[in-house]
N, C-alpha and C. Protein backbone atom coordinates (compact mmCIF):
# COMPACT_ATOMS: atom_id res chain seq x y z
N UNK A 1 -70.41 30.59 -142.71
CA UNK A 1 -69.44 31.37 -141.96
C UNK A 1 -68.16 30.56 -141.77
N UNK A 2 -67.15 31.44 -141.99
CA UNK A 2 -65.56 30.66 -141.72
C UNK A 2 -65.64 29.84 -140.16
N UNK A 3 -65.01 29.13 -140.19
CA UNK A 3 -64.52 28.54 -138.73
C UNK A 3 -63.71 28.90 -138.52
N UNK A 4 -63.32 29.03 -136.50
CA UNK A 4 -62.24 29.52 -136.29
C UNK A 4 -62.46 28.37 -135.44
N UNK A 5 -60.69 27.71 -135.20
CA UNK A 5 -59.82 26.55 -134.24
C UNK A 5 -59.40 27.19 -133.55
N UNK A 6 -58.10 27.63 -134.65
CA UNK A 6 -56.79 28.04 -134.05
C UNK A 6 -56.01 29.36 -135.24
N UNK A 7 -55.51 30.71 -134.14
CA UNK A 7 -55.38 31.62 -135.26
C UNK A 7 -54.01 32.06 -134.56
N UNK A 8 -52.73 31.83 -135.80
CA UNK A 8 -51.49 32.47 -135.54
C UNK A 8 -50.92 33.49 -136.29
N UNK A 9 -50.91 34.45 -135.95
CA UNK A 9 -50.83 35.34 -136.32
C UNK A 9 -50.03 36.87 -136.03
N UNK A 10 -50.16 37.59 -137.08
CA UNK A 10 -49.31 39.43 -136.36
C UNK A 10 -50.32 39.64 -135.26
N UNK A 11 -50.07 40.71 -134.80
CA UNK A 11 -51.30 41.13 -133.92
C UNK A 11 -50.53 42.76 -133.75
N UNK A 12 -51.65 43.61 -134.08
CA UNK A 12 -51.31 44.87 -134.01
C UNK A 12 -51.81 45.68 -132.99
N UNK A 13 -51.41 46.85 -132.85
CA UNK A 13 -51.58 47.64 -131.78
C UNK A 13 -52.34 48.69 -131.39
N UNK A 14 -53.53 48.72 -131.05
CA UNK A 14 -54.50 50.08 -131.47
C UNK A 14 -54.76 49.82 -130.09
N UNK A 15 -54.15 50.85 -129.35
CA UNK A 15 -54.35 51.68 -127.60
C UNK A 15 -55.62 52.42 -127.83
N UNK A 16 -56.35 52.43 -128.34
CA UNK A 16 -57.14 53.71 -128.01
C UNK A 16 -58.64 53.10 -127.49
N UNK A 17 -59.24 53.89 -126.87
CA UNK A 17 -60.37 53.62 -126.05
C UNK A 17 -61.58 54.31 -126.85
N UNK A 18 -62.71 53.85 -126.31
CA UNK A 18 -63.54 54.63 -126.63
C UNK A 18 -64.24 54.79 -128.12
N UNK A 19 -63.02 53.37 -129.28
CA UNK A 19 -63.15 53.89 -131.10
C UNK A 19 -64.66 53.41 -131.09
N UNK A 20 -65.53 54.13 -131.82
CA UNK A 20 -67.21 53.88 -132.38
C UNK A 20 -66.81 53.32 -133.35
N UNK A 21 -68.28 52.76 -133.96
CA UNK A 21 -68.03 52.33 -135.25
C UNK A 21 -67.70 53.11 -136.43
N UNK A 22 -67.93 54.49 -136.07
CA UNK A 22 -67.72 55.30 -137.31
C UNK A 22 -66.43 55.77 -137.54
N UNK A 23 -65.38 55.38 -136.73
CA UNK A 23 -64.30 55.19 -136.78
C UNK A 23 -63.68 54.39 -137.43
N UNK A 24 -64.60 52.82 -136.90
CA UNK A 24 -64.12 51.63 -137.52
C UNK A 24 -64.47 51.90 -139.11
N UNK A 25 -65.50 52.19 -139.85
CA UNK A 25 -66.01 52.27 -141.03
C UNK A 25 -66.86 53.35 -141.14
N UNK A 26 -66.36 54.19 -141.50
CA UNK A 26 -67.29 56.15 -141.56
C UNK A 26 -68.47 55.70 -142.92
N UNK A 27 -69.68 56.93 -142.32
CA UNK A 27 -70.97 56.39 -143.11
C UNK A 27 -70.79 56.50 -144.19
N UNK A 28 -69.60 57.25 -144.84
CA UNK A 28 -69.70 57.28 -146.41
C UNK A 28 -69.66 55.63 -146.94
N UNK A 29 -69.66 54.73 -146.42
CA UNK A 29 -68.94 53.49 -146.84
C UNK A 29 -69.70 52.65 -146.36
N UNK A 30 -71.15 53.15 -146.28
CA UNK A 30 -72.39 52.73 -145.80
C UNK A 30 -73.69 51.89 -146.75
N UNK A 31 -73.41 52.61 -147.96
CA UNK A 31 -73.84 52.24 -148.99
C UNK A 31 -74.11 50.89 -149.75
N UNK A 32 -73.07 49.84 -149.58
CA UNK A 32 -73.23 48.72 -149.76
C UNK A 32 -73.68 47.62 -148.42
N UNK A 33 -74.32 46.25 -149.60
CA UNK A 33 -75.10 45.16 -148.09
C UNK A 33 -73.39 44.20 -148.81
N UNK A 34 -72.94 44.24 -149.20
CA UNK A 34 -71.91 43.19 -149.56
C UNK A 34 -71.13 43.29 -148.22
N UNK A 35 -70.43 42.46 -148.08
CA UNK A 35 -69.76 42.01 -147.04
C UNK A 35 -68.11 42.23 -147.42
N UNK A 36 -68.15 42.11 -148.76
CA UNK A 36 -66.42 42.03 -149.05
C UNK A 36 -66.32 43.74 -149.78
N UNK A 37 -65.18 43.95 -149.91
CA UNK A 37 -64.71 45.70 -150.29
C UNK A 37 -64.17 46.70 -149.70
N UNK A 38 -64.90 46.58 -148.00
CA UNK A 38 -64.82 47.43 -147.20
C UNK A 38 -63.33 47.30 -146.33
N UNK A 39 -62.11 46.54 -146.13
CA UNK A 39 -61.48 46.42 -145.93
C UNK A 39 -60.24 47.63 -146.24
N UNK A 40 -60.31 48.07 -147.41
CA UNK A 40 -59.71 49.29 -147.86
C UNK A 40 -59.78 50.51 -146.69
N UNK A 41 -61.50 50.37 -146.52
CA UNK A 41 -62.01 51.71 -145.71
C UNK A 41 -61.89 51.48 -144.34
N UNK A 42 -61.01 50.48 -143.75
CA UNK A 42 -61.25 50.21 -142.38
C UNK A 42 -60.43 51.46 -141.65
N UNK A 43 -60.62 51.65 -140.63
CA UNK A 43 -60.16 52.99 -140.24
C UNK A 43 -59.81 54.52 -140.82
N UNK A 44 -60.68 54.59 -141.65
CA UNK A 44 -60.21 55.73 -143.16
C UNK A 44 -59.62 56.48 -142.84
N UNK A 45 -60.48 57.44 -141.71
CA UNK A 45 -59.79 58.89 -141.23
C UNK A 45 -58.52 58.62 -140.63
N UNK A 46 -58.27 57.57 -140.59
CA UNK A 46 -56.89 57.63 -139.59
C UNK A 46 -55.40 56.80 -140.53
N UNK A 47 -56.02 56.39 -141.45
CA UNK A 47 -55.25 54.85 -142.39
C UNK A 47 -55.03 56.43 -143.48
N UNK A 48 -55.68 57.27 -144.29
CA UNK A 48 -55.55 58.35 -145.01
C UNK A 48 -55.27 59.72 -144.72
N UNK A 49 -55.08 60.09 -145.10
CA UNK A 49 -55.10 62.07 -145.21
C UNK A 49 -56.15 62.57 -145.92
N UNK A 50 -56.20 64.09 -146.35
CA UNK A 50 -57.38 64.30 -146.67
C UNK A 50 -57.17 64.42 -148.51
N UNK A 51 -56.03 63.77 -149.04
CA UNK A 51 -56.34 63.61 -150.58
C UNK A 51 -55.91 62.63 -150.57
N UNK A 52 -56.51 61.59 -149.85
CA UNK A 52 -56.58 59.63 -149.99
C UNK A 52 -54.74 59.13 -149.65
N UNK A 53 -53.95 59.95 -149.55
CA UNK A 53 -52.84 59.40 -149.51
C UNK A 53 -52.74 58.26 -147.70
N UNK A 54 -51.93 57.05 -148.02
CA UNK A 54 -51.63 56.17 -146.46
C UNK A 54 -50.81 57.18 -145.73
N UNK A 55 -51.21 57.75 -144.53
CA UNK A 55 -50.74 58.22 -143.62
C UNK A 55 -49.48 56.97 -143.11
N UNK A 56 -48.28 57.21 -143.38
CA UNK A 56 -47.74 56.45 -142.75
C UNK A 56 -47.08 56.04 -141.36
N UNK A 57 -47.64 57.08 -140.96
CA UNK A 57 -47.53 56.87 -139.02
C UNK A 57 -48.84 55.57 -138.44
N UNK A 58 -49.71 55.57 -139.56
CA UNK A 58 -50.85 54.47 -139.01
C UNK A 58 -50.29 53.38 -139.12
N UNK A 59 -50.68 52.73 -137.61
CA UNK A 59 -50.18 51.43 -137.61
C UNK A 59 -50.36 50.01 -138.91
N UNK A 60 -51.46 49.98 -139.32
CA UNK A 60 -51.92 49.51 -140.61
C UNK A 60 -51.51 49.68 -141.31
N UNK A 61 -51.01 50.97 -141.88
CA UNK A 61 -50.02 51.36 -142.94
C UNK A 61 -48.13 50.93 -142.80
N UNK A 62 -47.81 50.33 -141.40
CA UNK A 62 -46.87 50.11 -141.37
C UNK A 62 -46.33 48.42 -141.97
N UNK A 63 -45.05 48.55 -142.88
CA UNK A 63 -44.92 47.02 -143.52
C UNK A 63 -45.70 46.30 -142.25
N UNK A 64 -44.79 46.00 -141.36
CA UNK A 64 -45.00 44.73 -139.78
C UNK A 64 -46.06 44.32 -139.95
N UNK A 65 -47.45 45.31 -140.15
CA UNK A 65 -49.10 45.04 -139.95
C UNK A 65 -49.68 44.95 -140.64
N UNK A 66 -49.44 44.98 -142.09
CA UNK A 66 -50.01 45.24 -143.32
C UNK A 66 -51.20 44.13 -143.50
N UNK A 67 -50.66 42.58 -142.79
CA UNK A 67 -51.34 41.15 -142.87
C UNK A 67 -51.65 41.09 -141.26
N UNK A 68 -51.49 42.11 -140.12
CA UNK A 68 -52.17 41.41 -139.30
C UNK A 68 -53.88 41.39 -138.98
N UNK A 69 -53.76 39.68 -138.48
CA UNK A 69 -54.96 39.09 -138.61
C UNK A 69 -56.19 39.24 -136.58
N UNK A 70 -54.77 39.66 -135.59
CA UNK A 70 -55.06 40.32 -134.34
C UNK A 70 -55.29 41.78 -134.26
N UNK A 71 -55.94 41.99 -133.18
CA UNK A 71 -56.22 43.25 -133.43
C UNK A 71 -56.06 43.42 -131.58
N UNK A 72 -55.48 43.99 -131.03
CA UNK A 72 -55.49 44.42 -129.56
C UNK A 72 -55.82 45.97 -129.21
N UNK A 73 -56.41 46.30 -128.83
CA UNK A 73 -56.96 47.49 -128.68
C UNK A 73 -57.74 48.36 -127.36
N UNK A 74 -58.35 49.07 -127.06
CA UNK A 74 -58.67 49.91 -125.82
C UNK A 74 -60.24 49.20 -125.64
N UNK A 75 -60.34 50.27 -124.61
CA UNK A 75 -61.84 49.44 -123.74
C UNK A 75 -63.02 50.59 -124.58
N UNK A 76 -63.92 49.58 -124.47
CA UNK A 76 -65.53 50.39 -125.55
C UNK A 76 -65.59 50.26 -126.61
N UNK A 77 -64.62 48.99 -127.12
CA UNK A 77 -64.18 49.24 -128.58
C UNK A 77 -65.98 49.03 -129.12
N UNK A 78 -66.00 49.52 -130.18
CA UNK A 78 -67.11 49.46 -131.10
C UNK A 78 -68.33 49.63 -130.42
N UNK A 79 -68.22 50.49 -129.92
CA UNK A 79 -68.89 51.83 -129.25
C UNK A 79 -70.14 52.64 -130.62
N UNK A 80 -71.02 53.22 -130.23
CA UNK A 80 -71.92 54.12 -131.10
C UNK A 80 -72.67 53.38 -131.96
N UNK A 81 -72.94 53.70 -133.02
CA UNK A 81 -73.98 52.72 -133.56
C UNK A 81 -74.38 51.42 -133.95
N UNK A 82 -75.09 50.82 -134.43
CA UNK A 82 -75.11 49.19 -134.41
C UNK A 82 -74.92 49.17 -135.75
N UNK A 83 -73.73 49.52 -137.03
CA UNK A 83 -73.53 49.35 -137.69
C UNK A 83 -72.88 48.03 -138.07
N UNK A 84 -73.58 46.40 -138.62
CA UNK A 84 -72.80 45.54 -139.10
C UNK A 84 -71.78 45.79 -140.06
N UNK A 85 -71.51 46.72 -140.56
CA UNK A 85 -70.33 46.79 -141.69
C UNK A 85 -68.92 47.04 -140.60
N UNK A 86 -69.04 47.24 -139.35
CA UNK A 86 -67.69 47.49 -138.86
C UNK A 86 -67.64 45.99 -138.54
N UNK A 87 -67.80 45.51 -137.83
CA UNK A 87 -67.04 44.08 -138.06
C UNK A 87 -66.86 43.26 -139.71
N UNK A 88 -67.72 43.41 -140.65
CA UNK A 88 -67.74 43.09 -142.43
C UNK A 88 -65.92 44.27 -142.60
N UNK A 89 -65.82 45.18 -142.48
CA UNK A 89 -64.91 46.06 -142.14
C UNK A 89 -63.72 44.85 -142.11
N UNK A 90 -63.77 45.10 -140.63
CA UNK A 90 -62.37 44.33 -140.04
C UNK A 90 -61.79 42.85 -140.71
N UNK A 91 -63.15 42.16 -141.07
CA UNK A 91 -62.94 40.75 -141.64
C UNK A 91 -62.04 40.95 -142.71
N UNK A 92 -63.01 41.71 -143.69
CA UNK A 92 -61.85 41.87 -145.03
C UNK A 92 -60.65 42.61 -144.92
N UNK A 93 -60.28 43.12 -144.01
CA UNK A 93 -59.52 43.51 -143.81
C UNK A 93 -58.05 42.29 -143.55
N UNK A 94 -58.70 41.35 -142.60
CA UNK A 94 -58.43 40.23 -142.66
C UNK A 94 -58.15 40.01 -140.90
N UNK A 95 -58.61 40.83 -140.39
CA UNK A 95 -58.79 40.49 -138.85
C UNK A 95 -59.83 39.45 -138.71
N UNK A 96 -59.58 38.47 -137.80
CA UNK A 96 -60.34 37.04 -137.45
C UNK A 96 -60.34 37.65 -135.65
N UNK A 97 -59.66 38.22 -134.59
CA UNK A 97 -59.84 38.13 -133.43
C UNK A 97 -59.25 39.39 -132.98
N UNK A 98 -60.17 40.41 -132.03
CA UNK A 98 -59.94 41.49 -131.57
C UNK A 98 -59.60 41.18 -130.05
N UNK A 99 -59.16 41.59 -129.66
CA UNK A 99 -58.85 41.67 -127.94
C UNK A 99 -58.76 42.53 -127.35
N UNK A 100 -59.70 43.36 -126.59
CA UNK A 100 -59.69 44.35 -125.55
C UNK A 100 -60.52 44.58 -124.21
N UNK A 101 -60.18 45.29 -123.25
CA UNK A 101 -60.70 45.22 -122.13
C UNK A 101 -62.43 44.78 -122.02
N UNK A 102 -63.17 45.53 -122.82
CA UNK A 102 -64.27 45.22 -122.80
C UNK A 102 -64.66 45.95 -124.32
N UNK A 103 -66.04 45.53 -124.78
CA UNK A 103 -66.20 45.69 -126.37
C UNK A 103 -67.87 46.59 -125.96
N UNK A 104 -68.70 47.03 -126.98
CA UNK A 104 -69.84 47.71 -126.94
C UNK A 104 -70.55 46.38 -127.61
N UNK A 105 -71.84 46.06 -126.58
CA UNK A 105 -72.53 45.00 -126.86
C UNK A 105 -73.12 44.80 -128.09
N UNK A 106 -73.38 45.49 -128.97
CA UNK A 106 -74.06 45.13 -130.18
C UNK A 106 -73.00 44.67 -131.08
N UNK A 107 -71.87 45.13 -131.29
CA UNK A 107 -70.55 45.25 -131.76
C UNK A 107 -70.16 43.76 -131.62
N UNK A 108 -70.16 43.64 -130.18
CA UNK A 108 -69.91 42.23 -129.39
C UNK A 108 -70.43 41.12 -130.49
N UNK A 109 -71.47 41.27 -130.37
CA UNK A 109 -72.54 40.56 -130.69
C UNK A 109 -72.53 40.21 -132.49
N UNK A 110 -71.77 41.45 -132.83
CA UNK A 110 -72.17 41.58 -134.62
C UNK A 110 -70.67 40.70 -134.66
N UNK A 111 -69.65 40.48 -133.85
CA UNK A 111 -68.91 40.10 -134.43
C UNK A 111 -68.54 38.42 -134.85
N UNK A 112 -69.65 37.74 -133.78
CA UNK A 112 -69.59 36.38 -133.45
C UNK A 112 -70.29 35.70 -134.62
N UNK A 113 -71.43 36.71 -134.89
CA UNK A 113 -72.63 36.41 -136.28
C UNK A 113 -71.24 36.87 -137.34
N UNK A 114 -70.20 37.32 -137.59
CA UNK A 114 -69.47 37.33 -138.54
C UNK A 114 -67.98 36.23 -138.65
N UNK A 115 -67.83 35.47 -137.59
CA UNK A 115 -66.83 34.60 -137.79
C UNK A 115 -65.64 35.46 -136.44
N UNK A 116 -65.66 36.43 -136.23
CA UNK A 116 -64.40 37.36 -135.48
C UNK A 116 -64.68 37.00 -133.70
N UNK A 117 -63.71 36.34 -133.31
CA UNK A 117 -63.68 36.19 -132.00
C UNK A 117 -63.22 37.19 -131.52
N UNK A 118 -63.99 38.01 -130.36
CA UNK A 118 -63.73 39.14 -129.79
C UNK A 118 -63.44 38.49 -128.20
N UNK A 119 -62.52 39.04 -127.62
CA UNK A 119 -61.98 38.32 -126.55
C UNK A 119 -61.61 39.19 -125.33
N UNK A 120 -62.48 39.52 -124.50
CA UNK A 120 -62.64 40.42 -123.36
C UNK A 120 -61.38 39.97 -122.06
N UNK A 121 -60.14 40.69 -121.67
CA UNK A 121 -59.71 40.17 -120.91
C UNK A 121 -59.10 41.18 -119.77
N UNK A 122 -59.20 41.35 -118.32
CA UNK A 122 -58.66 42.34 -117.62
C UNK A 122 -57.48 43.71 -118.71
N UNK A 123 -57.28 44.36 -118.14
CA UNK A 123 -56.35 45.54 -118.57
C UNK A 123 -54.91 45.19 -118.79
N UNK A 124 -54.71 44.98 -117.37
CA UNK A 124 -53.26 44.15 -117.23
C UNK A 124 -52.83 43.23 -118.11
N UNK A 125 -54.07 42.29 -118.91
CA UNK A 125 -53.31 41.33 -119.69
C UNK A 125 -53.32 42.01 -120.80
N UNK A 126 -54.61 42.91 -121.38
CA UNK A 126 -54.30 43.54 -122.43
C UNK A 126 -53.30 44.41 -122.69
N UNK A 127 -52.94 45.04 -121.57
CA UNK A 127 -51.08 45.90 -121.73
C UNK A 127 -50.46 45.22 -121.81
N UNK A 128 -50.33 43.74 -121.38
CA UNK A 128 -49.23 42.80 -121.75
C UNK A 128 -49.22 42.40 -123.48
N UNK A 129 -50.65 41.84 -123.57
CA UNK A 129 -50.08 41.59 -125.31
C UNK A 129 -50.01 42.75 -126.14
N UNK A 130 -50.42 44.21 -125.95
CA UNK A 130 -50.38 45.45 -126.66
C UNK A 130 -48.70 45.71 -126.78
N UNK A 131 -48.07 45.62 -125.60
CA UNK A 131 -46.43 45.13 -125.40
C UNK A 131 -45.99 43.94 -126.31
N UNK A 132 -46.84 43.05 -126.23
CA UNK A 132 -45.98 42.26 -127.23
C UNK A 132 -46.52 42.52 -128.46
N UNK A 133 -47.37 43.49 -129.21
CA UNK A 133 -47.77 43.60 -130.37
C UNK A 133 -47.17 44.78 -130.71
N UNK A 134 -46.30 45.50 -129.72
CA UNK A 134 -45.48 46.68 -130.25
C UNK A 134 -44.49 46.20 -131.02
N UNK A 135 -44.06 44.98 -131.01
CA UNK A 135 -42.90 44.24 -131.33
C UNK A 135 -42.59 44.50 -133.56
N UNK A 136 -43.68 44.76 -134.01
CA UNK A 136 -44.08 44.35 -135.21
C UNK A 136 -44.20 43.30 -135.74
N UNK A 137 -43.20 42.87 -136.73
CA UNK A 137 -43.44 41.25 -137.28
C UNK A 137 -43.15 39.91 -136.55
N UNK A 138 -42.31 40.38 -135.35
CA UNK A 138 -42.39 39.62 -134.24
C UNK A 138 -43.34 39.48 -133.24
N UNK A 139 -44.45 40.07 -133.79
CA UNK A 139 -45.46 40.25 -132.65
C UNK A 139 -46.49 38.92 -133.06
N UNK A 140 -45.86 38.13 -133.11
CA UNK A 140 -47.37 36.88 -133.49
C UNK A 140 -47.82 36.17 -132.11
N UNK A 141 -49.07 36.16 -132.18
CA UNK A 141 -49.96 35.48 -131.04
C UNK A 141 -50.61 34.29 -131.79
N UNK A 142 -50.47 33.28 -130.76
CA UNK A 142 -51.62 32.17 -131.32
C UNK A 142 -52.98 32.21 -130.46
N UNK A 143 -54.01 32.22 -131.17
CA UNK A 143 -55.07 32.34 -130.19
C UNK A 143 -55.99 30.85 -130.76
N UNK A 144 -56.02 29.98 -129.44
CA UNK A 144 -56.68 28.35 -129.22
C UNK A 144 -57.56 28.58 -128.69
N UNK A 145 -58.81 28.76 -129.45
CA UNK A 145 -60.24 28.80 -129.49
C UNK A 145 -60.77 27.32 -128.45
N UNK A 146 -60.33 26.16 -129.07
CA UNK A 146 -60.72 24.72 -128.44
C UNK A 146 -60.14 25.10 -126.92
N UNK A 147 -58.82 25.18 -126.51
CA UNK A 147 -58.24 25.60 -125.85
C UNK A 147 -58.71 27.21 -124.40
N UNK A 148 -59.15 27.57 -125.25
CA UNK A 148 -59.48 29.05 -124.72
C UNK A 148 -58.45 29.63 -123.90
N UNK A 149 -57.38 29.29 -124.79
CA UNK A 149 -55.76 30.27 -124.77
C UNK A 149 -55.31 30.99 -125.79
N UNK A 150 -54.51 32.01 -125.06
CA UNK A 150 -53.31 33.29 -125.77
C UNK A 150 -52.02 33.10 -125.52
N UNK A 151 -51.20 32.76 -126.79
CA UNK A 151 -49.86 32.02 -126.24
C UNK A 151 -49.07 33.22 -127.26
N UNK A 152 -48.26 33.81 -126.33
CA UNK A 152 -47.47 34.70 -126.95
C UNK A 152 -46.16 34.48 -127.08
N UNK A 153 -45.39 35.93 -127.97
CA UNK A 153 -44.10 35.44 -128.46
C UNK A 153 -42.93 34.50 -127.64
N UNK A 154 -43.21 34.81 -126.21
CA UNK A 154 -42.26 34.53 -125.12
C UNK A 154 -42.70 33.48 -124.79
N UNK A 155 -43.67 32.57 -125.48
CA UNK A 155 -44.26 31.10 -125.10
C UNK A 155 -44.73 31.71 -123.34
N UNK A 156 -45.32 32.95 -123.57
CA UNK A 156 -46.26 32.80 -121.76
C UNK A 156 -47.75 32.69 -122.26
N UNK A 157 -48.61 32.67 -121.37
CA UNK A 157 -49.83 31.82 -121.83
C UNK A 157 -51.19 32.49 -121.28
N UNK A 158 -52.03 33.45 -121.40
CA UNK A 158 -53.32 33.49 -121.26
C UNK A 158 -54.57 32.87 -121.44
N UNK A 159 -55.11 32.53 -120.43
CA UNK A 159 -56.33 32.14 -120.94
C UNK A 159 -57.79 33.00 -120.56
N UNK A 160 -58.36 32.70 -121.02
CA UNK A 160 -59.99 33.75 -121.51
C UNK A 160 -60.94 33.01 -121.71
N UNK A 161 -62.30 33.54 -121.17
CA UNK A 161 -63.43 33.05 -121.23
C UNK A 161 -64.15 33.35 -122.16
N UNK A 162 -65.47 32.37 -122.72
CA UNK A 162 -66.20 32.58 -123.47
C UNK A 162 -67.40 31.91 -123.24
N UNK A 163 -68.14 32.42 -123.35
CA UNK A 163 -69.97 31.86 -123.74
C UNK A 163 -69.96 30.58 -124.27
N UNK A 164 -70.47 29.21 -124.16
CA UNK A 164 -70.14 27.81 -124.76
C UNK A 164 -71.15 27.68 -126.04
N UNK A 165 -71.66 28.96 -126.19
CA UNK A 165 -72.50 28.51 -127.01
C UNK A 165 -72.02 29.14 -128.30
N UNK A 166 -71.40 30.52 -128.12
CA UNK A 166 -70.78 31.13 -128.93
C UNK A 166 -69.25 30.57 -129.59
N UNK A 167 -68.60 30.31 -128.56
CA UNK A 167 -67.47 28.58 -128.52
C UNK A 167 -67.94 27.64 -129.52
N UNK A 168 -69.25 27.28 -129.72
CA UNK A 168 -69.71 26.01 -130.50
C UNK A 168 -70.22 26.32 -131.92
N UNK A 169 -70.41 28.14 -131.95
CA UNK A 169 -70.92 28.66 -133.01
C UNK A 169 -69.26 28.91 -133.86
N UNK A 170 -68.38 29.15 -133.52
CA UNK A 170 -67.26 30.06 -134.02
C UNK A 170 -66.68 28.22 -134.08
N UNK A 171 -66.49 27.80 -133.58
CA UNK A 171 -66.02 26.22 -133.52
C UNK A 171 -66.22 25.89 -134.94
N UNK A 172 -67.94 25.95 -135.20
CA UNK A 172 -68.40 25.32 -136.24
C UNK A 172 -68.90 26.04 -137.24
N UNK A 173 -68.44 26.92 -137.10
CA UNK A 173 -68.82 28.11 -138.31
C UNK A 173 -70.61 28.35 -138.91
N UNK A 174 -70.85 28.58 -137.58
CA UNK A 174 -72.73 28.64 -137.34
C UNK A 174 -73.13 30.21 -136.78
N UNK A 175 -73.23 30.35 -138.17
CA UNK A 175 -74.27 32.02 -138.20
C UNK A 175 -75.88 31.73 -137.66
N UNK A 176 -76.28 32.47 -137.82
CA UNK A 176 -78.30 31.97 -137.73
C UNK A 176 -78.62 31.90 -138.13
N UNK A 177 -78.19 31.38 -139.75
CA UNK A 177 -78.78 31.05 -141.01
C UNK A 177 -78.15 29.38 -140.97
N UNK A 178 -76.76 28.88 -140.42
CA UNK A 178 -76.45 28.09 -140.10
C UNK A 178 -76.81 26.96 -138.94
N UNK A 179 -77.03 28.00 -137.76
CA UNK A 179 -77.97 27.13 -136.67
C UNK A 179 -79.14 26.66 -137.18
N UNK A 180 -80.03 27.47 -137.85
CA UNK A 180 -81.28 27.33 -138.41
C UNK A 180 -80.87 25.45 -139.28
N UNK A 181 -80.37 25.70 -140.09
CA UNK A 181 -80.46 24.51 -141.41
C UNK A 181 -79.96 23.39 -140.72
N UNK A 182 -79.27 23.68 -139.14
CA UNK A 182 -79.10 22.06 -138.67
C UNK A 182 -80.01 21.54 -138.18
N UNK A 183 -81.11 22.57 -137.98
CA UNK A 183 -82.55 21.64 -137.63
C UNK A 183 -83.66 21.51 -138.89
N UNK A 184 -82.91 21.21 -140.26
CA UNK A 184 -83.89 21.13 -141.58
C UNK A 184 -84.56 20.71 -141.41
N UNK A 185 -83.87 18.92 -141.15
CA UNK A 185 -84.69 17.66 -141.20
C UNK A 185 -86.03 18.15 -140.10
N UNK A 186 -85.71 19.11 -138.37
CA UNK A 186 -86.66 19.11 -137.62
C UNK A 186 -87.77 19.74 -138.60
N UNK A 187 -87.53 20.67 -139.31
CA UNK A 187 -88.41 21.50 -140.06
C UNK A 187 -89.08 20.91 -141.40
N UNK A 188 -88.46 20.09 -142.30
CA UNK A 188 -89.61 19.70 -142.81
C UNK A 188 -90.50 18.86 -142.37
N UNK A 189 -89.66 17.50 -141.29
CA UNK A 189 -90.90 16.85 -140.61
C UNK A 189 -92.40 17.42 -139.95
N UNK A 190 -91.76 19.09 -139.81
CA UNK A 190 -92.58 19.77 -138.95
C UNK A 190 -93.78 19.99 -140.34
N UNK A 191 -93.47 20.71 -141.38
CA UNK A 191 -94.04 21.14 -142.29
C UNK A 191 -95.07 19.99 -143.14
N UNK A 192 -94.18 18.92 -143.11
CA UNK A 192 -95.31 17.65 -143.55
C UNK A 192 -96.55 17.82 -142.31
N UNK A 193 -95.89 17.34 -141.28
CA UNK A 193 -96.83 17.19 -140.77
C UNK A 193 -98.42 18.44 -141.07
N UNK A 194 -97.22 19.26 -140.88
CA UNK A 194 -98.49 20.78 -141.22
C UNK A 194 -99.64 20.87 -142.76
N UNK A 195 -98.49 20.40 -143.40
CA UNK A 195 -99.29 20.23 -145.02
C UNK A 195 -100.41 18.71 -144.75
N UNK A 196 -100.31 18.02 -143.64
CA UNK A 196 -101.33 17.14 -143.68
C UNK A 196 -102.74 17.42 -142.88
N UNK A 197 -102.03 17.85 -141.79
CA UNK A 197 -103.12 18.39 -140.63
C UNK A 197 -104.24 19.51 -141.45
N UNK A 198 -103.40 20.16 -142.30
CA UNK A 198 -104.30 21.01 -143.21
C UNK A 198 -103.75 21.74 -144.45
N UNK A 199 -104.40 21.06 -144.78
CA UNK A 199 -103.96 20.62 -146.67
C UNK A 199 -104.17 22.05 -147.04
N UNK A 200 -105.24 22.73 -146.87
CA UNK A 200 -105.81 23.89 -147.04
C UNK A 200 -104.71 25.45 -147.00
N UNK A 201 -103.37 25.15 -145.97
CA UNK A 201 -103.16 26.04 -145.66
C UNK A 201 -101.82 26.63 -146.33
């Protein structure tokens, strides 16, 4: 899994409350376990029309956002099913850190196992950087993971909490296939031992 430090970046503007995952990535686009592709399909119904053309009122579709790597958005985000492809979604897309009032726990959860710092912070601050992400290509935020700060265009400064364990996972780019292999060495010592105690098994 990528590591995240430190991420400077656009940061775009999605007000809305309540988006599910089938918003984030609709089931037609369900079909694959790959992780990379789905970036195209991130918000479909809303990024297209109904004969594939870019709606160009979508924020995504606008030049300013085309590369942003923030994502600021409404409360419940990733809401409805426990689909991992909406955060696989957002990554390739090339979002690394979402920010909104509060997130839907599985969502939460799928995004940390994918590298994407999701960053829960009162309302008030999220209308503040949604304000500064109206800005477009002037809308860059740095977000200091080590730090556990949001330093925006106007050099003013948020800071946000996080889980230290999830901090140490996104730090070090440790999925649960990653936590797992830093205890190898514990595991084959374990397994000798096992292949001796009983040879048989």
């Amino acid at each position: 899994m990528q590591k995240f430090t430190k991420l400077t970046g656009v940061a775009a503007p999605f007000p809305l409350r309540n988006v599910d995952t089938d918003m984030i990535i609709p089931k037609q686009f369900l079909k694959t376990i790959k992780r990379t592709g789905l970036g195209t399909a991130l918000f479909y119904e809303l990024r297209y029309d109904q004969d594939g053309k870019e709606n160009p009122d979508f924020v995504l579709n606008k030049p300013a956002y085309r590369k942003a790597e923030i994502l600021v958005t409404g409360e419940n985000f990733g809401c409805g099913s426990s689909r991992e492809h909406a955060p696989w979604a957002l990554m390739d897309f090339g979002f690394r850190c979402v920010i909104a009032p509060d997130f839907a726990d599985i969502f939460y959860n799928n995004c940390f196992q994918n590298g994407i710092l999701a960053i829960k912070l009162p309302q008030e601050q999220v209308d503040k950087l949604m304000d500064d992400a109206e800005r477009g290509a002037n809308a860059t935020l740095t977000v200091d993971l080590e730090a556990q700060e949001i330093r925006g265009p106007d050099g003013g400064v948020i800071r946000f909490d996080i889980d230290p364990f999830r901090k140490h996972c996104l730090l070090n780019g440790l999925d649960n296939i990653g936590l797992t292999l830093e205890k190898e060495q514990a595991i084959k010592e374990y397994e000798g031992r096992l292949a001796t105690a009983r040879p048989w098994a």
